[in-house]
C-alpha atoms as a PDB file:
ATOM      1  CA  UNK A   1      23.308   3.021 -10.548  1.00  0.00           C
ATOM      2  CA  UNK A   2      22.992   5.712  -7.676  1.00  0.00           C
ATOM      3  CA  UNK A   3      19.458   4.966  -7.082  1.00  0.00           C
ATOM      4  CA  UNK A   4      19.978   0.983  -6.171  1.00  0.00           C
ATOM      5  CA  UNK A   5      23.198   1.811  -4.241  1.00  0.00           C
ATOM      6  CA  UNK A   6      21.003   4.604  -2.413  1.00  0.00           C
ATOM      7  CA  UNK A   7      18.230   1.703  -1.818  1.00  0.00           C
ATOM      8  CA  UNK A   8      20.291  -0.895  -1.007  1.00  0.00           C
ATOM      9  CA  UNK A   9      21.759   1.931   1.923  1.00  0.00           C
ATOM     10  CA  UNK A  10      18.354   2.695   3.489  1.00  0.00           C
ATOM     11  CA  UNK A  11      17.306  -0.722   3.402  1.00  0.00           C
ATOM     12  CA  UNK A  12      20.362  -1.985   5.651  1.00  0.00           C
ATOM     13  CA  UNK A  13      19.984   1.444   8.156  1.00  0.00           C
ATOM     14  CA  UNK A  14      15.903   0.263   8.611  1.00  0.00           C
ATOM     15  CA  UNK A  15      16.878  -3.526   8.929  1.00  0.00           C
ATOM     16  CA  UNK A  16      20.176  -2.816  11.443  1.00  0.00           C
ATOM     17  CA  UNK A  17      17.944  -0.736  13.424  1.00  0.00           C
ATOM     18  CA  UNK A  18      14.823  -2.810  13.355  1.00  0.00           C
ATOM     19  CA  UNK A  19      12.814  -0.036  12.254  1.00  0.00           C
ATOM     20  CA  UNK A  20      10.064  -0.091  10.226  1.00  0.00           C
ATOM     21  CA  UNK A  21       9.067   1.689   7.293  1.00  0.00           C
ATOM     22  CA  UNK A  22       6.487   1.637   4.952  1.00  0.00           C
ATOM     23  CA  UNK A  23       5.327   3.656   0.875  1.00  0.00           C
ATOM     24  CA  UNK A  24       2.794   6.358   1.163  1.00  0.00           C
ATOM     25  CA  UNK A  25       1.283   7.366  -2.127  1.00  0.00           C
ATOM     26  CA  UNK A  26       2.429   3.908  -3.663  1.00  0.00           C
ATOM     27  CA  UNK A  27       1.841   4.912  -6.900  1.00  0.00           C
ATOM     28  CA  UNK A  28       0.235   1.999  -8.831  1.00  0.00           C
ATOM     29  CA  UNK A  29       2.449   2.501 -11.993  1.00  0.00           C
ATOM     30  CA  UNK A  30       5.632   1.960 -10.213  1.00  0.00           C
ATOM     31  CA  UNK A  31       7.583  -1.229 -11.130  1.00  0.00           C
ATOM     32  CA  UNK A  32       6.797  -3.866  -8.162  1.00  0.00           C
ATOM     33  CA  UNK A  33      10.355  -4.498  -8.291  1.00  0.00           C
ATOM     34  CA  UNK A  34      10.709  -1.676  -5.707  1.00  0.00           C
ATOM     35  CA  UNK A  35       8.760  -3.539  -3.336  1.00  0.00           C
ATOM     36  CA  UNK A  36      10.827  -6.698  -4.159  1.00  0.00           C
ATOM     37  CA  UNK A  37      14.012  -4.406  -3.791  1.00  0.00           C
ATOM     38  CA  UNK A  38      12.980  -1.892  -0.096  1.00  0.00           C
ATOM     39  CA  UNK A  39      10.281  -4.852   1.304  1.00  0.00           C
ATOM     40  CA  UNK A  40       8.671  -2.054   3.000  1.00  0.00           C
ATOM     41  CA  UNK A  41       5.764  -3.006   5.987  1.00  0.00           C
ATOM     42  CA  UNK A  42       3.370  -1.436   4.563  1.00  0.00           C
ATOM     43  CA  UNK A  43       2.453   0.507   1.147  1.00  0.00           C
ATOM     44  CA  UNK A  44      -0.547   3.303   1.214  1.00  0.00           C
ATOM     45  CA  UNK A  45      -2.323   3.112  -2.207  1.00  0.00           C
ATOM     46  CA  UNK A  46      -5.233   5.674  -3.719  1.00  0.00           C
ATOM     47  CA  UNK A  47      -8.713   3.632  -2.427  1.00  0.00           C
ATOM     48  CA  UNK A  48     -10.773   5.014  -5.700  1.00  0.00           C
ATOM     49  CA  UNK A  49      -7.721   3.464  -8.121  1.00  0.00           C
ATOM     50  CA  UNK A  50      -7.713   0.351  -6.205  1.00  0.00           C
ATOM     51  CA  UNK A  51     -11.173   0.055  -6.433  1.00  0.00           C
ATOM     52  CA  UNK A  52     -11.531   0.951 -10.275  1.00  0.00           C
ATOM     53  CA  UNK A  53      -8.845  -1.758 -10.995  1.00  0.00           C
ATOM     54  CA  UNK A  54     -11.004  -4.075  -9.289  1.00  0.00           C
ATOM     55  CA  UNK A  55     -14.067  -2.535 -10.323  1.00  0.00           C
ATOM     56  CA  UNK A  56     -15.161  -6.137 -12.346  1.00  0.00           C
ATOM     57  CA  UNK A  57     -13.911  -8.090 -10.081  1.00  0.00           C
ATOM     58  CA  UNK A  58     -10.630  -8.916  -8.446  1.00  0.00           C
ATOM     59  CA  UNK A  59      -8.510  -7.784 -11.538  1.00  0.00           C
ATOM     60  CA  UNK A  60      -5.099  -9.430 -13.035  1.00  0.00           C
ATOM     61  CA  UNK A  61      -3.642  -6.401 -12.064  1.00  0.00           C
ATOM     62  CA  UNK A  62      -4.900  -6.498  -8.597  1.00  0.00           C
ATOM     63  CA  UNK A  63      -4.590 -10.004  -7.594  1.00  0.00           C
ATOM     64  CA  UNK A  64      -0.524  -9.640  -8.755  1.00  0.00           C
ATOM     65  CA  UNK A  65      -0.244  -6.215  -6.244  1.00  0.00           C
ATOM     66  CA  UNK A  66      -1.930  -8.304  -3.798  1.00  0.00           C
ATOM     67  CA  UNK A  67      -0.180 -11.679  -4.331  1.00  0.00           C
ATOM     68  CA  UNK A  68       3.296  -9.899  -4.324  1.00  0.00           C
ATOM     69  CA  UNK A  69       2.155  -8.093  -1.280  1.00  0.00           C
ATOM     70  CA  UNK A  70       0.923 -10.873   0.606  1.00  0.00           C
ATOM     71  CA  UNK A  71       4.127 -12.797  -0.604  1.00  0.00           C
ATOM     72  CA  UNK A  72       6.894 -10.322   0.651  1.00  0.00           C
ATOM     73  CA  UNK A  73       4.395  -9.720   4.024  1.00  0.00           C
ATOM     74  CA  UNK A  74       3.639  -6.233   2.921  1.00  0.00           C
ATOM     75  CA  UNK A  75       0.263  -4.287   4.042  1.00  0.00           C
ATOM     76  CA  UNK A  76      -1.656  -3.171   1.857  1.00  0.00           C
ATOM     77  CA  UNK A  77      -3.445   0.016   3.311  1.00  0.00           C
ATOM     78  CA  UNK A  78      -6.448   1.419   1.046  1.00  0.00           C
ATOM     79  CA  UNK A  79      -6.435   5.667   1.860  1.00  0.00           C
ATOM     80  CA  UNK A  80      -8.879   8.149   1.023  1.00  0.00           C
ATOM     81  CA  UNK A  81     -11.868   6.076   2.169  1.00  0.00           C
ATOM     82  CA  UNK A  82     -14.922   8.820   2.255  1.00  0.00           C
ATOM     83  CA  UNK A  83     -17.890   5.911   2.125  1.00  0.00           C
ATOM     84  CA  UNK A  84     -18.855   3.065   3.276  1.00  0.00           C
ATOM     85  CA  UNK A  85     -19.918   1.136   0.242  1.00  0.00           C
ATOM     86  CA  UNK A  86     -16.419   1.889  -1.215  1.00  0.00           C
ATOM     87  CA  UNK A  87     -15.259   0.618   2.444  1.00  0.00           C
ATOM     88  CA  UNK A  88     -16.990  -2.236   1.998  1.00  0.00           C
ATOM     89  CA  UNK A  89     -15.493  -2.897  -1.720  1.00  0.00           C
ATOM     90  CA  UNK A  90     -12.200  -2.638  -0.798  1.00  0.00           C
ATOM     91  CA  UNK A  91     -12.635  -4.991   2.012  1.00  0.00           C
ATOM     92  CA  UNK A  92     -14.138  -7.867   0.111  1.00  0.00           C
ATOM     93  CA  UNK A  93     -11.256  -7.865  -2.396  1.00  0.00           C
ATOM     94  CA  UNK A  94      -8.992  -8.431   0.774  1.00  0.00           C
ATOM     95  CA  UNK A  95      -6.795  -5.125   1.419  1.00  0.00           C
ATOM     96  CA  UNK A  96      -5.376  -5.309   5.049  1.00  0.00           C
ATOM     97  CA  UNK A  97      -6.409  -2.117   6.020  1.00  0.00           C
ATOM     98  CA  UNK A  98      -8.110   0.997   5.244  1.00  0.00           C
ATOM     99  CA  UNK A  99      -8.062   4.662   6.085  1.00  0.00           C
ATOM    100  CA  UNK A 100     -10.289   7.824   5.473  1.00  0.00           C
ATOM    101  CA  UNK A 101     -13.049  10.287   6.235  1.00  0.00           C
ATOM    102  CA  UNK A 102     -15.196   7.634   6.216  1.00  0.00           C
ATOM    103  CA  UNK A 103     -13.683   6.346   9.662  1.00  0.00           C
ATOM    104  CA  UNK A 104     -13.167   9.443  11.280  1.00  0.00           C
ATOM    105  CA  UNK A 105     -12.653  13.496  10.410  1.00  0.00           C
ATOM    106  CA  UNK A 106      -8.878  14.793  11.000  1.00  0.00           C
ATOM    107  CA  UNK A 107      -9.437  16.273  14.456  1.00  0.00           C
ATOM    108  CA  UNK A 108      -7.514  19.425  15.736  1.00  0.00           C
ATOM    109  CA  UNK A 109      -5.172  18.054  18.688  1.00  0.00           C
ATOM    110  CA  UNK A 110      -4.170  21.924  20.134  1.00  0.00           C
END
């Protein structure tokens, strides 16, 4: 429909003029076809949901985020960091980056 012709469009503007891109509030629910579909650099997922769906261990659900990721050379970027145990979770299960309070306070740059 409109939405894959729309997809398809942006993808071949980024790609023509070597741009980058990447997902910011990757929602977790969202079909990981749409990573398969834009191959985006980098998606920005919720660090408390990644960490409660790894919570027991690196989950099903986690390790296929993570193995598509890895697969299609996609970041995976952990926001909303605000401690360093949760930090330290996060980092164990293997995301590729993280950001957050935690690593530094939003600074006024007037």
């Amino acid at each position: 429909g409109k939405t894959q012709v729309y997809l398809h469009l942006m993808e071949e503007v980024v790609k023509k003029g070597q741009q980058s891109f990447g997902i910011d509030h990757f929602d977790l629910n969202s079909s990981m076809q749409s990573l398969q579909t834009l191959r985006p650099d980098y998606i920005k997922v919720n660090a408390k949901k990644l960490d409660d769906i790894s919570a027991d261990g690196v989950s099903e659900a986690y390790q296929a985020l993570r193995d598509l990721t890895k697969s299609l050379d996609i970041q995976l970027i952990a926001v909303g960091v605000d401690e360093k145990n949760l930090c330290d979770r996060l980092l164990a299960i293997g995301v590729d980056g993280v950001q957050g309070h935690f690593l530094g306070r939003s600074e006024d740059i007037r």
